[in-house]
Every structure is written in structure tokens, then in C-alpha cells.
PDB file of N, CA and C in Angstrom:
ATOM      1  N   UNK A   1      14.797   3.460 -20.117  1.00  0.00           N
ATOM      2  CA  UNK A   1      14.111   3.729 -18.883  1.00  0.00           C
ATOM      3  C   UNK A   1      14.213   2.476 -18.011  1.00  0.00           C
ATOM      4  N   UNK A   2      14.232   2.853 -16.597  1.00  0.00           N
ATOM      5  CA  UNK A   2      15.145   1.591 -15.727  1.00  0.00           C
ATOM      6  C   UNK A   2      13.297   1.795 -14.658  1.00  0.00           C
ATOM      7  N   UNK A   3      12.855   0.813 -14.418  1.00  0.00           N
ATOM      8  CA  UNK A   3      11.790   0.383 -12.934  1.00  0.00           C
ATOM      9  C   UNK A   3      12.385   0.140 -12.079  1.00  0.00           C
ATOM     10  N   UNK A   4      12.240   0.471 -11.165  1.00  0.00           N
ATOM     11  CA  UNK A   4      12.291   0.016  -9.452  1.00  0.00           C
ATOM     12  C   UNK A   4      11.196   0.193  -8.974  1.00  0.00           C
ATOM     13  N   UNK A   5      11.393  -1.143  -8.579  1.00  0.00           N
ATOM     14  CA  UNK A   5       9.278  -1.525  -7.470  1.00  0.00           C
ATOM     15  C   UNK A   5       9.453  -2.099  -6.214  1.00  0.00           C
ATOM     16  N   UNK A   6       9.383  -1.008  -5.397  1.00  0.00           N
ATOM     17  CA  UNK A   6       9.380  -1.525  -3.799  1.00  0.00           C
ATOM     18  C   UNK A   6       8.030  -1.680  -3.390  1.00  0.00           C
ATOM     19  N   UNK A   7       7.929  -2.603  -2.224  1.00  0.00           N
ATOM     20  CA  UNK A   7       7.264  -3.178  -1.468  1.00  0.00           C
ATOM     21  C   UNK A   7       7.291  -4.086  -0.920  1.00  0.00           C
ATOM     22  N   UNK A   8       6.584  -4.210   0.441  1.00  0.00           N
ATOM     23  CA  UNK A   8       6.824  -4.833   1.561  1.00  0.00           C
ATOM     24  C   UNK A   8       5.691  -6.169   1.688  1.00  0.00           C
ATOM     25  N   UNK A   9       6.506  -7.112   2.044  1.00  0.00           N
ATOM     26  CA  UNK A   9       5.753  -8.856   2.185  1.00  0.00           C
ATOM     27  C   UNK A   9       6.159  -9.196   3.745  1.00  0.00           C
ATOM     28  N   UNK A  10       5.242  -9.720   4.194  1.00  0.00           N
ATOM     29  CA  UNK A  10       4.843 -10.317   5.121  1.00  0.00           C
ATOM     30  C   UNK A  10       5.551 -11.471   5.229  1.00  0.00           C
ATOM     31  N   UNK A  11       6.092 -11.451   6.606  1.00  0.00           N
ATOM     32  CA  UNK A  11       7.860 -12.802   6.257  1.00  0.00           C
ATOM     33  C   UNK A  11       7.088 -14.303   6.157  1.00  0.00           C
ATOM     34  N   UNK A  12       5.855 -14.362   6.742  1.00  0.00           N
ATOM     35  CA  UNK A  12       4.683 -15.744   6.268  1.00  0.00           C
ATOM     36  C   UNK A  12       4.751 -15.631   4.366  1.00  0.00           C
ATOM     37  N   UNK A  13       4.728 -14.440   3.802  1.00  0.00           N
ATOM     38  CA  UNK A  13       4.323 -14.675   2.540  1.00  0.00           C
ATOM     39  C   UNK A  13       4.881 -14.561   1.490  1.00  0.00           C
ATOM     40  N   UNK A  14       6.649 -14.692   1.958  1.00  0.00           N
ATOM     41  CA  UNK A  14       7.414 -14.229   1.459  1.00  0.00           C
ATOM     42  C   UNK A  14       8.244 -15.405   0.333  1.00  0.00           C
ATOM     43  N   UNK A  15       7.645 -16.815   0.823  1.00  0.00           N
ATOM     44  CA  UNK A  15       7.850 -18.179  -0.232  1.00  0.00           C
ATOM     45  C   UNK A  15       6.674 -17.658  -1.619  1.00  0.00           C
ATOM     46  N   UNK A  16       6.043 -17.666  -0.853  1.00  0.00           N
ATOM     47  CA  UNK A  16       4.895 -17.923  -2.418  1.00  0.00           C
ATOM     48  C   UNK A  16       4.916 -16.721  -2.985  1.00  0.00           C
ATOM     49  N   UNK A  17       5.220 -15.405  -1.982  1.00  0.00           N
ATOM     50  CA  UNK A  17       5.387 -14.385  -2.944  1.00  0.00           C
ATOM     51  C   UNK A  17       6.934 -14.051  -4.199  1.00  0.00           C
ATOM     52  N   UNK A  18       7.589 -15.197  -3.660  1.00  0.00           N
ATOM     53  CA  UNK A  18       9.199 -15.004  -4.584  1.00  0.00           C
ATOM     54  C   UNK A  18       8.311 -16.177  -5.451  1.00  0.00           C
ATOM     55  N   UNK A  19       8.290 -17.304  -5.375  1.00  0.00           N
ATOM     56  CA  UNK A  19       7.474 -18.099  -6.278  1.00  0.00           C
ATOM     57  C   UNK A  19       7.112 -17.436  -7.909  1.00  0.00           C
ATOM     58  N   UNK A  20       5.955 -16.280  -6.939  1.00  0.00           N
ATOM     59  CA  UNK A  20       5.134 -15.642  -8.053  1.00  0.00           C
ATOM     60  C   UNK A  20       5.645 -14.801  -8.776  1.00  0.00           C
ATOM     61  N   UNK A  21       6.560 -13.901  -8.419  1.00  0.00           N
ATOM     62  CA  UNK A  21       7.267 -12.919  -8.742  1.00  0.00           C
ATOM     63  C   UNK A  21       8.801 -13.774  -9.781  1.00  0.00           C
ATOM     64  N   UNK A  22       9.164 -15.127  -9.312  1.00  0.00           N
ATOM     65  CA  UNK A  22      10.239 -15.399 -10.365  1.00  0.00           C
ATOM     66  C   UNK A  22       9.559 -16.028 -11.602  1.00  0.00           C
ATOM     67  N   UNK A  23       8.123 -16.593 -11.537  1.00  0.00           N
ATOM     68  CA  UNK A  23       7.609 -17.196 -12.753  1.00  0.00           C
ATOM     69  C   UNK A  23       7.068 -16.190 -13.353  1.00  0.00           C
ATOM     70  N   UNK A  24       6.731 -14.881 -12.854  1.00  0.00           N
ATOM     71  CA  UNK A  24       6.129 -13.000 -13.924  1.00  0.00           C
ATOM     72  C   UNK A  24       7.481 -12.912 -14.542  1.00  0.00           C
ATOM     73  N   UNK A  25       8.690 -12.644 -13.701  1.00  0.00           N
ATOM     74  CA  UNK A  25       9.794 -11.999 -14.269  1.00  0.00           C
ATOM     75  C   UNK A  25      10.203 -12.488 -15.634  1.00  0.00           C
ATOM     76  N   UNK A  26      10.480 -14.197 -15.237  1.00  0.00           N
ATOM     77  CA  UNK A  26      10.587 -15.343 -16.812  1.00  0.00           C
ATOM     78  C   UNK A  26       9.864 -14.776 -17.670  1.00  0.00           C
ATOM     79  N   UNK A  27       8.682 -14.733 -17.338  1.00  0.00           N
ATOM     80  CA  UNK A  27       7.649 -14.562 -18.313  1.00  0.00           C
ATOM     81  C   UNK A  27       7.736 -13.394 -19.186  1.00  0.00           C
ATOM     82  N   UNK A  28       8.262 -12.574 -18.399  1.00  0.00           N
ATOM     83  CA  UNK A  28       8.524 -10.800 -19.025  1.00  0.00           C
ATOM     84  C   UNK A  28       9.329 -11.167 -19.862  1.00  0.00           C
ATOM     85  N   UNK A  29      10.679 -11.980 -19.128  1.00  0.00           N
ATOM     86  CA  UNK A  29      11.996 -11.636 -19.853  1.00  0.00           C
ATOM     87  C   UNK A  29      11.412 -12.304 -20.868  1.00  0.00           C
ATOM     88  N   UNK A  30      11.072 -13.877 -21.262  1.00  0.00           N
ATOM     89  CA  UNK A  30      11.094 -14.089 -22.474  1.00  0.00           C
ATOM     90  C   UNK A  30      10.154 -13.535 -23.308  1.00  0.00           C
ATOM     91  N   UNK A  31       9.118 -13.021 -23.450  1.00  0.00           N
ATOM     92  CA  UNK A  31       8.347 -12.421 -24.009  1.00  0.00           C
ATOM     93  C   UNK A  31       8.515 -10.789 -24.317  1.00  0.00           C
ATOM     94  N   UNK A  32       9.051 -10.305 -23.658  1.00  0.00           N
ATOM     95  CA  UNK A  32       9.674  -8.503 -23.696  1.00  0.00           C
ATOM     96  C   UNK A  32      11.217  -8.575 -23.819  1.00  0.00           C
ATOM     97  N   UNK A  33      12.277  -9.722 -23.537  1.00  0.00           N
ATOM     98  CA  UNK A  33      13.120  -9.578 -23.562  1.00  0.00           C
ATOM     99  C   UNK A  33      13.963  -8.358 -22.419  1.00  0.00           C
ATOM    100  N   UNK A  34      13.062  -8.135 -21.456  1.00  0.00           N
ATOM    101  CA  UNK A  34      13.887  -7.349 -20.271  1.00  0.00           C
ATOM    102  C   UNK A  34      14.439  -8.138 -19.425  1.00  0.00           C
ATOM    103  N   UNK A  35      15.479  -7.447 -19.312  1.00  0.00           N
ATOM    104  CA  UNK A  35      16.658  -7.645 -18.034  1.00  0.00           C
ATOM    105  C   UNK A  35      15.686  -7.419 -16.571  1.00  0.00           C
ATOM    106  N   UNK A  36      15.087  -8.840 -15.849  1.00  0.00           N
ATOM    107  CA  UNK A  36      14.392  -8.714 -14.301  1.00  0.00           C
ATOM    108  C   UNK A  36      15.458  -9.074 -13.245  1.00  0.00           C
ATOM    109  N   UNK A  37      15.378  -8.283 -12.451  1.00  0.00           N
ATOM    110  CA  UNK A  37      16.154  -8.738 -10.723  1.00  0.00           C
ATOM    111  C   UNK A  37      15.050  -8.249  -9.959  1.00  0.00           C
ATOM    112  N   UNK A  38      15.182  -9.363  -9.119  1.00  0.00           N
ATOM    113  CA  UNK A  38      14.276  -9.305  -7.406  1.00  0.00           C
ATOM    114  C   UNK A  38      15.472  -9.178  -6.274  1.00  0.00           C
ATOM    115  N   UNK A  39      15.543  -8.150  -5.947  1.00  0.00           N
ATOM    116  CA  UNK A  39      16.214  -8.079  -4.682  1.00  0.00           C
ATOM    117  C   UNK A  39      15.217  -8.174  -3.271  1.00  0.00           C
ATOM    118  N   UNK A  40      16.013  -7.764  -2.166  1.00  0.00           N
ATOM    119  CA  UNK A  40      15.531  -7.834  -0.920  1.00  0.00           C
ATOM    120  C   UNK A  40      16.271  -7.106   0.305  1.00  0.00           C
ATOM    121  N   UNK A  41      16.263  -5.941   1.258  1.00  0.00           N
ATOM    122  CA  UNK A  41      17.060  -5.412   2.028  1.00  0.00           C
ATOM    123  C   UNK A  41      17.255  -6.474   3.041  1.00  0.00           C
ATOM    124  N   UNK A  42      18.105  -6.608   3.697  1.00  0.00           N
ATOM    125  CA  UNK A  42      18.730  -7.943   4.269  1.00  0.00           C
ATOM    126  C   UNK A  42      17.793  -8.020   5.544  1.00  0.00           C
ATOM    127  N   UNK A  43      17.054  -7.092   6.748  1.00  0.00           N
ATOM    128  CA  UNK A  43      16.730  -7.229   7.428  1.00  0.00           C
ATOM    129  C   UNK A  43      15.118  -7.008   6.963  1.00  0.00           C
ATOM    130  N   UNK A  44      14.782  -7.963   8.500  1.00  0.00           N
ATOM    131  CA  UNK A  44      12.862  -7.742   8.353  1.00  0.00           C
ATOM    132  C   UNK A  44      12.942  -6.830   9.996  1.00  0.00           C
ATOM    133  N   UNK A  45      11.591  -5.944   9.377  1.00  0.00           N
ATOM    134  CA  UNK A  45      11.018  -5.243  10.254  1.00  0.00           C
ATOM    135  C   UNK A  45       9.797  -5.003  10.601  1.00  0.00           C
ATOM    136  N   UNK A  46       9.254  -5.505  11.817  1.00  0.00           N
ATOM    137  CA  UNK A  46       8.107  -5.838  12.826  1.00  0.00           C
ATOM    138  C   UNK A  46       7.457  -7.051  11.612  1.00  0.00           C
ATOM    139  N   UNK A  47       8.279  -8.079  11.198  1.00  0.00           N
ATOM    140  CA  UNK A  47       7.360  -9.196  10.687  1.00  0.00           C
ATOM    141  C   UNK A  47       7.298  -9.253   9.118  1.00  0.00           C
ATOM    142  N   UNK A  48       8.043  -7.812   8.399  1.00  0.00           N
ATOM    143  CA  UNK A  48       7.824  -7.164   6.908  1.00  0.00           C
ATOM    144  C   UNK A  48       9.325  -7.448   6.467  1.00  0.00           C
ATOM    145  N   UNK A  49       9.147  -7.478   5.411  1.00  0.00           N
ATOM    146  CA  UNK A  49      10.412  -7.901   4.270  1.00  0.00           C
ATOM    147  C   UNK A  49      10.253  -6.686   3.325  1.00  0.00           C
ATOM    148  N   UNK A  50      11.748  -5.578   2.956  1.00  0.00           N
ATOM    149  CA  UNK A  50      11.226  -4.888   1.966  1.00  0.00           C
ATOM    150  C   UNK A  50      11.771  -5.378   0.681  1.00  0.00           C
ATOM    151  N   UNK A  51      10.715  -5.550  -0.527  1.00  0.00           N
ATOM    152  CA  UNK A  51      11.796  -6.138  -1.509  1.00  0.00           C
ATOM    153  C   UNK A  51      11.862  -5.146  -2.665  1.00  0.00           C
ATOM    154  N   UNK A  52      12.175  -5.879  -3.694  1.00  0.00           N
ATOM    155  CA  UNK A  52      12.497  -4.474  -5.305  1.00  0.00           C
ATOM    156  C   UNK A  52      12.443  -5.517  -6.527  1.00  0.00           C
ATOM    157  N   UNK A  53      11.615  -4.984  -7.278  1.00  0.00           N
ATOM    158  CA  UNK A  53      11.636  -5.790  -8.429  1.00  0.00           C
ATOM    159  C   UNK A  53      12.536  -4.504  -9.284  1.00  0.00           C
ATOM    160  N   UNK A  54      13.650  -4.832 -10.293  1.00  0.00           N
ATOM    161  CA  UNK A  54      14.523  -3.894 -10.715  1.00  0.00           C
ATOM    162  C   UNK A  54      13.705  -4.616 -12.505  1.00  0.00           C
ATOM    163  N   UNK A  55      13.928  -3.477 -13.551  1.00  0.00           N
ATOM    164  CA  UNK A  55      13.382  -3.962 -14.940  1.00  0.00           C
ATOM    165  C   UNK A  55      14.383  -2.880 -15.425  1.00  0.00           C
ATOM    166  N   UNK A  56      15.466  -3.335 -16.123  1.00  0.00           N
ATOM    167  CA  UNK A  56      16.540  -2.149 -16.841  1.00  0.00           C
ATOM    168  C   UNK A  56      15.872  -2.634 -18.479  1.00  0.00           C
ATOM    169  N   UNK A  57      16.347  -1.120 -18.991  1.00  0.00           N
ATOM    170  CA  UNK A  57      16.580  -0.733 -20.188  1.00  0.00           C
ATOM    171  C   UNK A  57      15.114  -1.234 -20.685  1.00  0.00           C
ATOM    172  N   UNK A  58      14.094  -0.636 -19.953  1.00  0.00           N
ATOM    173  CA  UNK A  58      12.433  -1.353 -20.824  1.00  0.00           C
ATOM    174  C   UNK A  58      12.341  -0.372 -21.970  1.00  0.00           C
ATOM    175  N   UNK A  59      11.200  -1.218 -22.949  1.00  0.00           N
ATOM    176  CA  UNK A  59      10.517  -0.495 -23.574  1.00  0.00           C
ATOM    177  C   UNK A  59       9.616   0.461 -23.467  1.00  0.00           C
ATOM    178  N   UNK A  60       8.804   1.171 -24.454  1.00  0.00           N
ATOM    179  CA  UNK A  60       7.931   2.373 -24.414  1.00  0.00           C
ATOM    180  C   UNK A  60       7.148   1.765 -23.809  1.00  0.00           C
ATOM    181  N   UNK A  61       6.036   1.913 -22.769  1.00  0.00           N
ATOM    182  CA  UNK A  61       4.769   1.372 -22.753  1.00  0.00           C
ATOM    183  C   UNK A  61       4.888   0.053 -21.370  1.00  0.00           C
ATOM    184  N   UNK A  62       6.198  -0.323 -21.281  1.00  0.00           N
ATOM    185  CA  UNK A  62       6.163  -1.455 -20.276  1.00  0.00           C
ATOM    186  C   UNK A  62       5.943  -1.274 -19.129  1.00  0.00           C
ATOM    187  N   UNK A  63       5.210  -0.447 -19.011  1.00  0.00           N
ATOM    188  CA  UNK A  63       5.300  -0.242 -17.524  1.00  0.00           C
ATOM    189  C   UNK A  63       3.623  -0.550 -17.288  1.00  0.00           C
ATOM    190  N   UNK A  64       2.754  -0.344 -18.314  1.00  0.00           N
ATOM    191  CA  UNK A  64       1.659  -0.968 -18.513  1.00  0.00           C
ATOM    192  C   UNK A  64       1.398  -2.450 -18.730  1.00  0.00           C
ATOM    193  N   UNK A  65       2.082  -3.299 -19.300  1.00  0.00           N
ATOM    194  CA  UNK A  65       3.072  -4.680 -19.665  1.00  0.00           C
ATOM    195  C   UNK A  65       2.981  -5.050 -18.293  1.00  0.00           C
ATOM    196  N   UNK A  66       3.939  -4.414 -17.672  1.00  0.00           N
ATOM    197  CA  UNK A  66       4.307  -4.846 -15.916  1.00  0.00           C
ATOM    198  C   UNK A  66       3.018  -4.762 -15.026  1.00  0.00           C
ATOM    199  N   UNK A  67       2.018  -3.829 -15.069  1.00  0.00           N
ATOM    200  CA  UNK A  67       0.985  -3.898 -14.558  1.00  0.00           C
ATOM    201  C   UNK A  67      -0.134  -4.852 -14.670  1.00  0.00           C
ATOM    202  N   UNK A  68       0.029  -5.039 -16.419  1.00  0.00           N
ATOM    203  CA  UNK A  68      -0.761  -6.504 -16.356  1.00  0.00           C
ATOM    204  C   UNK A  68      -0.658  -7.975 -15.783  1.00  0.00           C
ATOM    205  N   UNK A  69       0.543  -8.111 -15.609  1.00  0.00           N
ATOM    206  CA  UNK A  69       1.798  -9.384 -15.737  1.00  0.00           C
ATOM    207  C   UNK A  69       1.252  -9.713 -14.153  1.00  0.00           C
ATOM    208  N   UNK A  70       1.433  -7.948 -13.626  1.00  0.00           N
ATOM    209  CA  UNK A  70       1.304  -8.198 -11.923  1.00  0.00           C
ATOM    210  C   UNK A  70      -0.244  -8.491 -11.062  1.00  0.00           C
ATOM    211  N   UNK A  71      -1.253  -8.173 -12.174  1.00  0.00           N
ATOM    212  CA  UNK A  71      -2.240  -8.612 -11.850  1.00  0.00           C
ATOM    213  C   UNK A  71      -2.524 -10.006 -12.153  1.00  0.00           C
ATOM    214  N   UNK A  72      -2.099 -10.146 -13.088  1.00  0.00           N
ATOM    215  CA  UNK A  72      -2.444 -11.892 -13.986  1.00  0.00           C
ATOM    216  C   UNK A  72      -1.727 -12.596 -13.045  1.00  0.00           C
ATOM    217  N   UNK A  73      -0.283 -12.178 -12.143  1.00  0.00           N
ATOM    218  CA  UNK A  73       0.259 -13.236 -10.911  1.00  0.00           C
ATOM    219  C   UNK A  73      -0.707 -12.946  -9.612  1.00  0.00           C
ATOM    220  N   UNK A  74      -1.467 -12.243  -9.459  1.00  0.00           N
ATOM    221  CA  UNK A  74      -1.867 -11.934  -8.177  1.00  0.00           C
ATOM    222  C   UNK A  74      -0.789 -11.757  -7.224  1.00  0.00           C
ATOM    223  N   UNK A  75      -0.325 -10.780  -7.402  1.00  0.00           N
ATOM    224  CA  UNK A  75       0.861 -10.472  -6.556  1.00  0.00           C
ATOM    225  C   UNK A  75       0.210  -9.197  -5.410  1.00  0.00           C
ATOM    226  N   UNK A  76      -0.565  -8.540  -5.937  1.00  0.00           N
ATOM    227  CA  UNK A  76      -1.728  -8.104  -4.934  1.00  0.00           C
ATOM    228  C   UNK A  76      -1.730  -8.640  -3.463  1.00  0.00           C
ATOM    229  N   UNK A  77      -2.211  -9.629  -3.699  1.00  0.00           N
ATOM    230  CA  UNK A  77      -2.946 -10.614  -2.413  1.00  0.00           C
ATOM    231  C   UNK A  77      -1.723 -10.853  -0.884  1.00  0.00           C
ATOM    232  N   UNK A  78      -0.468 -10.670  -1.798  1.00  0.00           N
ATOM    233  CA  UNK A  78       0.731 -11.364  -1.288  1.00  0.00           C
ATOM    234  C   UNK A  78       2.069 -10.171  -0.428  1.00  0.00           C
ATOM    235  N   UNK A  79       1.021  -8.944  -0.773  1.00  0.00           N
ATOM    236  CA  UNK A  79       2.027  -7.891  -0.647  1.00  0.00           C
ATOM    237  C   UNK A  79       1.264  -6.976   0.410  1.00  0.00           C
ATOM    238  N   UNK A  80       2.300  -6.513   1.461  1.00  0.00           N
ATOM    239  CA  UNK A  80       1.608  -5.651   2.267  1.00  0.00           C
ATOM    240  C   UNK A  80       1.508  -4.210   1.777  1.00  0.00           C
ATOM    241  N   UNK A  81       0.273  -3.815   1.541  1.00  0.00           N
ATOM    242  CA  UNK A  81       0.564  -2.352   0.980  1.00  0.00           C
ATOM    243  C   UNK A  81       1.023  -2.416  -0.377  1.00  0.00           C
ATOM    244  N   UNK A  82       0.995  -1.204  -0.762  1.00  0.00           N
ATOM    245  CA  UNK A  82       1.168  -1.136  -2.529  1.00  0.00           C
ATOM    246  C   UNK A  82       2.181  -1.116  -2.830  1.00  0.00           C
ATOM    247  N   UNK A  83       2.548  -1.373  -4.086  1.00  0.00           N
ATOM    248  CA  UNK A  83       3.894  -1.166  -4.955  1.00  0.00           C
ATOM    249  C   UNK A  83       4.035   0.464  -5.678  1.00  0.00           C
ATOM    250  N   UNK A  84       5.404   0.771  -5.051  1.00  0.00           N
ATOM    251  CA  UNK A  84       5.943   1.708  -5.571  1.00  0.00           C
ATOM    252  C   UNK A  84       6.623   2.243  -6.644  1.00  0.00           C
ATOM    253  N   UNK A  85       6.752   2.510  -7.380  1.00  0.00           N
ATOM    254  CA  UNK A  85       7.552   2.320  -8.819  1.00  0.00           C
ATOM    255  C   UNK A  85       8.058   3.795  -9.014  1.00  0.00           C
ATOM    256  N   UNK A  86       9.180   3.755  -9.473  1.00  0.00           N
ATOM    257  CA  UNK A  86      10.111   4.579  -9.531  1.00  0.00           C
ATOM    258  C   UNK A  86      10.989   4.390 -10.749  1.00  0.00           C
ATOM    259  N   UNK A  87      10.842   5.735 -11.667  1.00  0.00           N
ATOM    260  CA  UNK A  87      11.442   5.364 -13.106  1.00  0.00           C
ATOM    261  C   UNK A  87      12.723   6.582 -13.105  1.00  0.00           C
ATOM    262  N   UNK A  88      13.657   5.514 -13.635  1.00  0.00           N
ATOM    263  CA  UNK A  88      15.091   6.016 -13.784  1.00  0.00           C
ATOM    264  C   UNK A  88      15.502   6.099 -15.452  1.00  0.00           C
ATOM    265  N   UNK A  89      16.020   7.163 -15.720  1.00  0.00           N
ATOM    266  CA  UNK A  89      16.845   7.196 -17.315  1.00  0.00           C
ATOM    267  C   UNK A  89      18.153   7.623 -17.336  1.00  0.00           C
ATOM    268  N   UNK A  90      18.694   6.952 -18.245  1.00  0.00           N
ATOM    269  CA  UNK A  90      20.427   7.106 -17.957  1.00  0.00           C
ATOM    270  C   UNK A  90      20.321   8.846 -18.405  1.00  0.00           C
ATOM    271  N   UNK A  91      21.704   9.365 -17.485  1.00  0.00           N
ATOM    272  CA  UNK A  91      22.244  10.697 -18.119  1.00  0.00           C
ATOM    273  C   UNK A  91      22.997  10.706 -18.809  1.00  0.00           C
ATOM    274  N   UNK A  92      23.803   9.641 -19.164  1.00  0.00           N
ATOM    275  CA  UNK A  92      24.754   9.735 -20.284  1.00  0.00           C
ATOM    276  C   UNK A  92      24.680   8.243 -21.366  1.00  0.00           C
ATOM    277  N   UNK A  93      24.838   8.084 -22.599  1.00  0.00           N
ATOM    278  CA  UNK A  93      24.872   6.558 -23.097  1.00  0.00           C
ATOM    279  C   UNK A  93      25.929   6.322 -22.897  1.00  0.00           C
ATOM    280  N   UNK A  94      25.940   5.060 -22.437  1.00  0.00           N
ATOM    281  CA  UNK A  94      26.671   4.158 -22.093  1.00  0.00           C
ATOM    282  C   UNK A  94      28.019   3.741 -23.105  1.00  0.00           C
ATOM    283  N   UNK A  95      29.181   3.353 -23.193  1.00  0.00           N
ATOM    284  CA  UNK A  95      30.291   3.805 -24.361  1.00  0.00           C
ATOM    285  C   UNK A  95      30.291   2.215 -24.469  1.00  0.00           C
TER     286      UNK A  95
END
């Protein structure tokens, strides 16, 4: 099962919010061992940044894992509006 987490930062809050978001991801990877990427769509709009936290191939249950991780960073405070999450599973295994 693959995460994708969109949401939008405020281009003021967009240092401390990558900050927070690359010291959770470390933290995941070494402790869960998931594969984290932070992307970002290249343009801002009226002042907003949209970004994506990507989590491939998680475990059962991580998506609860990720919810804690994201409160314990206060990533809350830093984000306009909520995070979206969107769960993907492969259709075929991979050869």
C-alpha cells in the first residue's frame, strides 16, 4: 500500500515546514524502514505551495504510525488546511 498526502503551506511557512517534515520522514524511514519523498508542484498560488508527502510499499497499520509522527512534528500549525491522504495498491507484483 503506497500514501500520498497533499496539502497546502503558506510560502512564509514553507522553510520550517520542509524542516519538520524532513526530520518525521528520517524518523519513519529509520524506525519503519519506509521509502519517504516530499515533493512540491512547481508553482505557488495566491501565496500557497501545494506539496505531497509520498510513503511506498508501507506496512499494515502505518497509516496510524504516520498520524502520530505528524502530530508529535506539529505539522498541524504549519499547514494551510488539512492533509489529504490517498491510498494506492499495486495491480500487478512487480517482476
Amino acid at each position: 500500500m503506497d500514501l500520498y498526502i497533499y496539502y497546502q503551506v503558506k510560502d512564509a511557512d514553507a522553510a520550517p515546514l520542509q524542516a519538520a517534515v524532513v526530520t518525521m520522514q528520517a524518523a519513519l524511514t529509520r524506525d519503519h524502514r519506509v521509502v519517504c519523498q516530499l515533493k512540491r508542484r512547481p508553482e505557488a498560488k495566491d501565496g500557497k505551495q501545494t506539496w505531497m508527502e509520498v510513503y511506498a510499499a508501507t506496512p499494515a497499520a502505518f497509516a496510524a504510525t504516520l498520524d502520530g509522527a505528524v502530530e508529535l512534528a506539529g505539522l498541524s500549525a504549519l499547514t494551510a488546511g488539512p492533509r489529504h491522504t490517498e491510498v494506492f495498491t499495486d495491480l500487478l507484483p512487480c517482476a
